[in-house]
Protein backbone atom coordinates (compact mmCIF):
# COMPACT_ATOMS: atom_id res chain seq x y z
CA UNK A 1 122.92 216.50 -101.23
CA UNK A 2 124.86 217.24 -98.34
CA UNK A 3 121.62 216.28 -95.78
CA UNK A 4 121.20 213.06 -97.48
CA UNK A 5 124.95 212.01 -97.39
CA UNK A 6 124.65 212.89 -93.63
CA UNK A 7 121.32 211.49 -92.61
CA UNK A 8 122.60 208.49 -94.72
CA UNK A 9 125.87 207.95 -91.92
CA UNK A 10 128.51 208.64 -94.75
CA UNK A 11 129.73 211.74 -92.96
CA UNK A 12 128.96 214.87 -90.37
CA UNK A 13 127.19 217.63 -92.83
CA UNK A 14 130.64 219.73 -92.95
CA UNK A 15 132.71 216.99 -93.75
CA UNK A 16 130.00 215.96 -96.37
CA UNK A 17 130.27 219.63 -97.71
CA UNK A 18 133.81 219.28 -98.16
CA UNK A 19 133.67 215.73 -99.89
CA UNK A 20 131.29 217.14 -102.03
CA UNK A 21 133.47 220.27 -103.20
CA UNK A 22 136.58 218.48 -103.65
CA UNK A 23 134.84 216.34 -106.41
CA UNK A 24 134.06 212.96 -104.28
CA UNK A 25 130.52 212.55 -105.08
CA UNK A 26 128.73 211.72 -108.14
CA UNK A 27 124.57 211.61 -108.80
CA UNK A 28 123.65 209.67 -111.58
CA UNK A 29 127.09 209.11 -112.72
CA UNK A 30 128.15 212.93 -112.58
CA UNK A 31 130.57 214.53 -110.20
CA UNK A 32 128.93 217.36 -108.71
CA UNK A 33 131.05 220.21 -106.77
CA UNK A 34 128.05 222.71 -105.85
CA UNK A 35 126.34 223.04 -102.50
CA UNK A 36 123.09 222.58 -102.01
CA UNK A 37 122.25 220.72 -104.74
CA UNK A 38 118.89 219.23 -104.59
CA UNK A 39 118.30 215.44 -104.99
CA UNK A 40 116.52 212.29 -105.05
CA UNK A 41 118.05 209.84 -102.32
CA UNK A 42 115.34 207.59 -102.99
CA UNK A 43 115.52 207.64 -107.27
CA UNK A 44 118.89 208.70 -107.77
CA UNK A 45 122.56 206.82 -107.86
CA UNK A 46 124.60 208.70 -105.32
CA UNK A 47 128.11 207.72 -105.02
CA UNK A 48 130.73 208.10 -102.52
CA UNK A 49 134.40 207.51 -103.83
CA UNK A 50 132.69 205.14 -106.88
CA UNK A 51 130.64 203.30 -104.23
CA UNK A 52 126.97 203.50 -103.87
CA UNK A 53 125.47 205.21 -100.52
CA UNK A 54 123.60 202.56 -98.40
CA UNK A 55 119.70 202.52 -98.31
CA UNK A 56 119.67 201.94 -94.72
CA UNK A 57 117.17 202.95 -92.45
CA UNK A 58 117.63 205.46 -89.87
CA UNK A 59 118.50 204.64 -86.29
CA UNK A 60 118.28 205.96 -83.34
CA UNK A 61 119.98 204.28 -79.94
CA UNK A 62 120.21 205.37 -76.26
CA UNK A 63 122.73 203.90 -74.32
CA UNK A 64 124.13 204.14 -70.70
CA UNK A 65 127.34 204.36 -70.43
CA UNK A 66 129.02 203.06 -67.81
CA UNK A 67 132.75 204.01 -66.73
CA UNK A 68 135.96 203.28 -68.11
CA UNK A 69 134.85 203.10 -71.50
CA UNK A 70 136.10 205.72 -74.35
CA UNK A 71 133.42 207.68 -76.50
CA UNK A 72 135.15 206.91 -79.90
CA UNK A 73 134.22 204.49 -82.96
CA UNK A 74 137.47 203.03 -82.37
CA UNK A 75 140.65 203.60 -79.75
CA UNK A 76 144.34 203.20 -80.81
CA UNK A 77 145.42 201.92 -77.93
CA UNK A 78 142.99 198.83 -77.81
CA UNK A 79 140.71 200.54 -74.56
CA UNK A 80 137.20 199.71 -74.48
CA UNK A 81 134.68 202.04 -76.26
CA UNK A 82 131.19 202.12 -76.38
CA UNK A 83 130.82 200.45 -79.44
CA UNK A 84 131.95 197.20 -77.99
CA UNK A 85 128.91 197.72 -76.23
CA UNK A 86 126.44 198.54 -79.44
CA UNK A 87 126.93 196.04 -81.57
CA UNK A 88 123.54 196.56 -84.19
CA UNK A 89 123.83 195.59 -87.58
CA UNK A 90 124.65 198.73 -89.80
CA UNK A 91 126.88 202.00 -89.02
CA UNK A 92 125.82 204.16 -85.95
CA UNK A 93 127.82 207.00 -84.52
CA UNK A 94 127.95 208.57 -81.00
CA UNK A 95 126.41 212.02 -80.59
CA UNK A 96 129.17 214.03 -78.56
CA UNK A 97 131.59 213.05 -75.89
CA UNK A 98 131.20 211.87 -73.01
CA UNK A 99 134.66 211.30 -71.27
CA UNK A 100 136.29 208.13 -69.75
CA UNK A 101 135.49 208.03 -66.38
CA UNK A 102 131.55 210.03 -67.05
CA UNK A 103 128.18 207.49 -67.44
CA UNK A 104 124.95 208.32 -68.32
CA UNK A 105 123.01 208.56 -71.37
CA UNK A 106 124.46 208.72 -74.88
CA UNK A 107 122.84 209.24 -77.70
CA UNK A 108 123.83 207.40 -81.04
CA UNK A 109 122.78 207.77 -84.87
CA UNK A 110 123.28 207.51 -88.14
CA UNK A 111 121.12 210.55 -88.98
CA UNK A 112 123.84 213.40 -89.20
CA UNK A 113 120.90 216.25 -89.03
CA UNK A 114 120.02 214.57 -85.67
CA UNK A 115 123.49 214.50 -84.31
CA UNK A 116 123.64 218.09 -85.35
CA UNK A 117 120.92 219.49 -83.71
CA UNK A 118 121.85 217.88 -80.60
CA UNK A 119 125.68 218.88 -80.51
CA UNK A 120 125.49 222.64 -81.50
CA UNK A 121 124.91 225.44 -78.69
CA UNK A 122 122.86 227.15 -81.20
CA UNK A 123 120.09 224.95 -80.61
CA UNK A 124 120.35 225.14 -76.82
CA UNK A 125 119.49 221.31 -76.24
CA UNK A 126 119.63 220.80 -72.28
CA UNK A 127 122.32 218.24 -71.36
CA UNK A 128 121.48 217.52 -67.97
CA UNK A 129 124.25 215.82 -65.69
CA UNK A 130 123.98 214.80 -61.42
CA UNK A 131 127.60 215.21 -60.65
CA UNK A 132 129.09 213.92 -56.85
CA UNK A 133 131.59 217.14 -55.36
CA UNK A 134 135.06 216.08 -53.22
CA UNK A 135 133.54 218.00 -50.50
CA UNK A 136 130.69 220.73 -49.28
CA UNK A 137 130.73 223.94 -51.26
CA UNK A 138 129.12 226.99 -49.84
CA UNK A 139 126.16 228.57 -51.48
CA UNK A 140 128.30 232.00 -52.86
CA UNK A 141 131.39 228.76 -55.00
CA UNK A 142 127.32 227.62 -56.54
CA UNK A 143 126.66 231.22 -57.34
CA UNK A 144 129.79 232.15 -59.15
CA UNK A 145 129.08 229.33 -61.77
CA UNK A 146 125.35 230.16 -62.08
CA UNK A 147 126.29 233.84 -62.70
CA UNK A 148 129.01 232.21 -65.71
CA UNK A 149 132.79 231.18 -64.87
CA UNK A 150 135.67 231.03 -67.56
CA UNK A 151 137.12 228.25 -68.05
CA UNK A 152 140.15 228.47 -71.00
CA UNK A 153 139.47 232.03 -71.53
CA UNK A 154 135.84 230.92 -72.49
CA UNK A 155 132.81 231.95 -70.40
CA UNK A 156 130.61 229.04 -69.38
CA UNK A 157 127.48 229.79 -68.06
CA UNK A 158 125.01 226.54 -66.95
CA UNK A 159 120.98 227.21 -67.05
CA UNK A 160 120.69 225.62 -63.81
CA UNK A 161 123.11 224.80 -61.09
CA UNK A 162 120.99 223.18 -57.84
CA UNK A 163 122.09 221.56 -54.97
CA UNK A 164 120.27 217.97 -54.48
CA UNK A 165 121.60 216.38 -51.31
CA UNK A 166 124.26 215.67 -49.00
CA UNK A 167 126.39 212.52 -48.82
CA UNK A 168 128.91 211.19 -46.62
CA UNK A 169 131.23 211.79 -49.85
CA UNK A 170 129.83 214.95 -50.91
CA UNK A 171 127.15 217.22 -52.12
CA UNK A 172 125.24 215.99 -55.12
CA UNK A 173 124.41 219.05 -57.79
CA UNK A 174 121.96 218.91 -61.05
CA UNK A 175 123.58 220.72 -63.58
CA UNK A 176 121.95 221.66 -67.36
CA UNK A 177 124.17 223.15 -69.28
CA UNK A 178 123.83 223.66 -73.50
CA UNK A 179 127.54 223.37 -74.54
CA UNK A 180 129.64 220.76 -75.06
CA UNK A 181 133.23 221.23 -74.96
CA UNK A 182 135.50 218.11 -73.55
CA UNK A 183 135.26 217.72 -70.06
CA UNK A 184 133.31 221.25 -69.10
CA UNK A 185 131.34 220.18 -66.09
CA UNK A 186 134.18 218.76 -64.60
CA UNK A 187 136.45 221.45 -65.35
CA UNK A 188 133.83 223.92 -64.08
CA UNK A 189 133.57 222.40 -60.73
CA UNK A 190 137.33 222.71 -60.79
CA UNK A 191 137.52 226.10 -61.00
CA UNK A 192 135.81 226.71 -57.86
CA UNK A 193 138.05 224.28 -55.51
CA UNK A 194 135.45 221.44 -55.66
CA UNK A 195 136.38 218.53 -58.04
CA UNK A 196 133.88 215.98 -59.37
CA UNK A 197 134.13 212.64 -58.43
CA UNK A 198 131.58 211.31 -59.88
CA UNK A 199 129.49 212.28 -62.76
CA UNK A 200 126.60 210.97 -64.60
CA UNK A 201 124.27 212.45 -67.64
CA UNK A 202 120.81 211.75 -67.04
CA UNK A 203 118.95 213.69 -69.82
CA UNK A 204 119.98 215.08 -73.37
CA UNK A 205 116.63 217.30 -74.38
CA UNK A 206 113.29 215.34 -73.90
CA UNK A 207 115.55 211.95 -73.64
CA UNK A 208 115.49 210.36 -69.98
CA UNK A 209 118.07 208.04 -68.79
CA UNK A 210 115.78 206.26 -67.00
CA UNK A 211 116.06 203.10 -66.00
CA UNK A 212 117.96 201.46 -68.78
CA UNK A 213 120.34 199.11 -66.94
CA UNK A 214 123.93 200.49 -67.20
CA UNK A 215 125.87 198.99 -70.18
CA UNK A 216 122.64 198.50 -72.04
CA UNK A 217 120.99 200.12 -74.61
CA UNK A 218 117.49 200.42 -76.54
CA UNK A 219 115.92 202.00 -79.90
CA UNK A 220 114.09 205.29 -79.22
CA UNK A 221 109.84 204.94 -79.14
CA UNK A 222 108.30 206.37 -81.56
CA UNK A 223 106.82 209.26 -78.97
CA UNK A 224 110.34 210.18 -78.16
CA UNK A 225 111.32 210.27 -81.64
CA UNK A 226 108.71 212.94 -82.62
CA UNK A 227 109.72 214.73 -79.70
């Protein structure tokens, strides 16, 4: 029950765990309060609150990001947010963060078990990023954050840190990295005296940024799908 309420956009699976134990959802006009219970999205009258879950079809949208905009479904404070960019009929939700000033490619859905897989370390999905240093840092600053660096009393350690070339700027580095806690490249880079200035996500897993135009965004193929 939980899967379908999350593949179905109603809710992240834990959230959809706890609706479902404090008595929220019904199946065939019964409340039911026990995990895991097995059902029939496509036969069965599942109910959210007294309203019926939508029948919509599953969706699956990369975007690029460009900066200044917030990664949020809505902001309180009336700033732009991607979803004034992905306007598509039905309810999708951004996959992770990222932050104001990061662009690249963001992954949204309304399939929860998607968003899932993708967000937790436990499935070590690459999140690859080409971030622009305030200056030149020597090979041994690189080294300390391939051999792991904490940052907020938590080690961080990226599967690849590799210098790509030099610009008037700054050095440009390809980092892949699995987690995803708020701001962790930059605050990496920080660490060891080099700030980013800019940063941009070019691949989550098998998914390319390519050359989707920045502020745009398309379905997935099929062939990426399956992948």
């Amino acid at each position: 029950l939980q899967r379908v309420l999350s593949s179905r956009g109603i809710a992240s699976r834990r959230r959809a765990e706890e609706m479902i134990v404090e008595g929220r959802i019904r199946v065939d006009g019964i409340v039911v309060t026990e995990l895991g219970t097995k059902v029939d999205a496509d036969s069965q009258k599942i109910e959210v609150d007294g309203n019926l879950i939508p029948n919509q079809r599953r969706r699956y949208i990369l975007l690029h990001k460009p900066r200044g905009y917030i990664t949020t479904m809505d902001d309180e404070r009336g700033r732009d947010t991607v979803m004034d960019l992905v306007r598509v009929e039905g309810r999708v939700v951004p996959v992770g963060r990222l932050d104001r000033l990061t662009e690249g490619l963001l992954l949204l859905t309304n399939d929860g078990e998607v968003a899932h897989r993708v967000m937790h370390p436990r499935f070590e999905i690459d999140k690859e990023y080409e971030a622009l240093l305030d200056g030149f840092p020597p090979p041994e600053a690189l080294e300390r954050l391939r051999r792991g660096i904490t940052v907020d009393g938590q080690q961080t350690k990226p599967t690849m840190v590799r210098p790509m070339r030099n610009t008037e700027d700054g050095l440009v580095v390809r980092v892949i990295i699995h987690e995803g806690r708020n701001r962790i490249v930059r605050r990496m880079f920080e660490e060891i005296g080099y700030p980013v200035d800019r940063l941009i996500r070019t691949r989550i897993g098998p998914l390319q940024l390519g050359s989707i135009p920045r502020g745009q965004f398309r379905d997935l193929t099929d062939g990426e799908l399956r992948q």
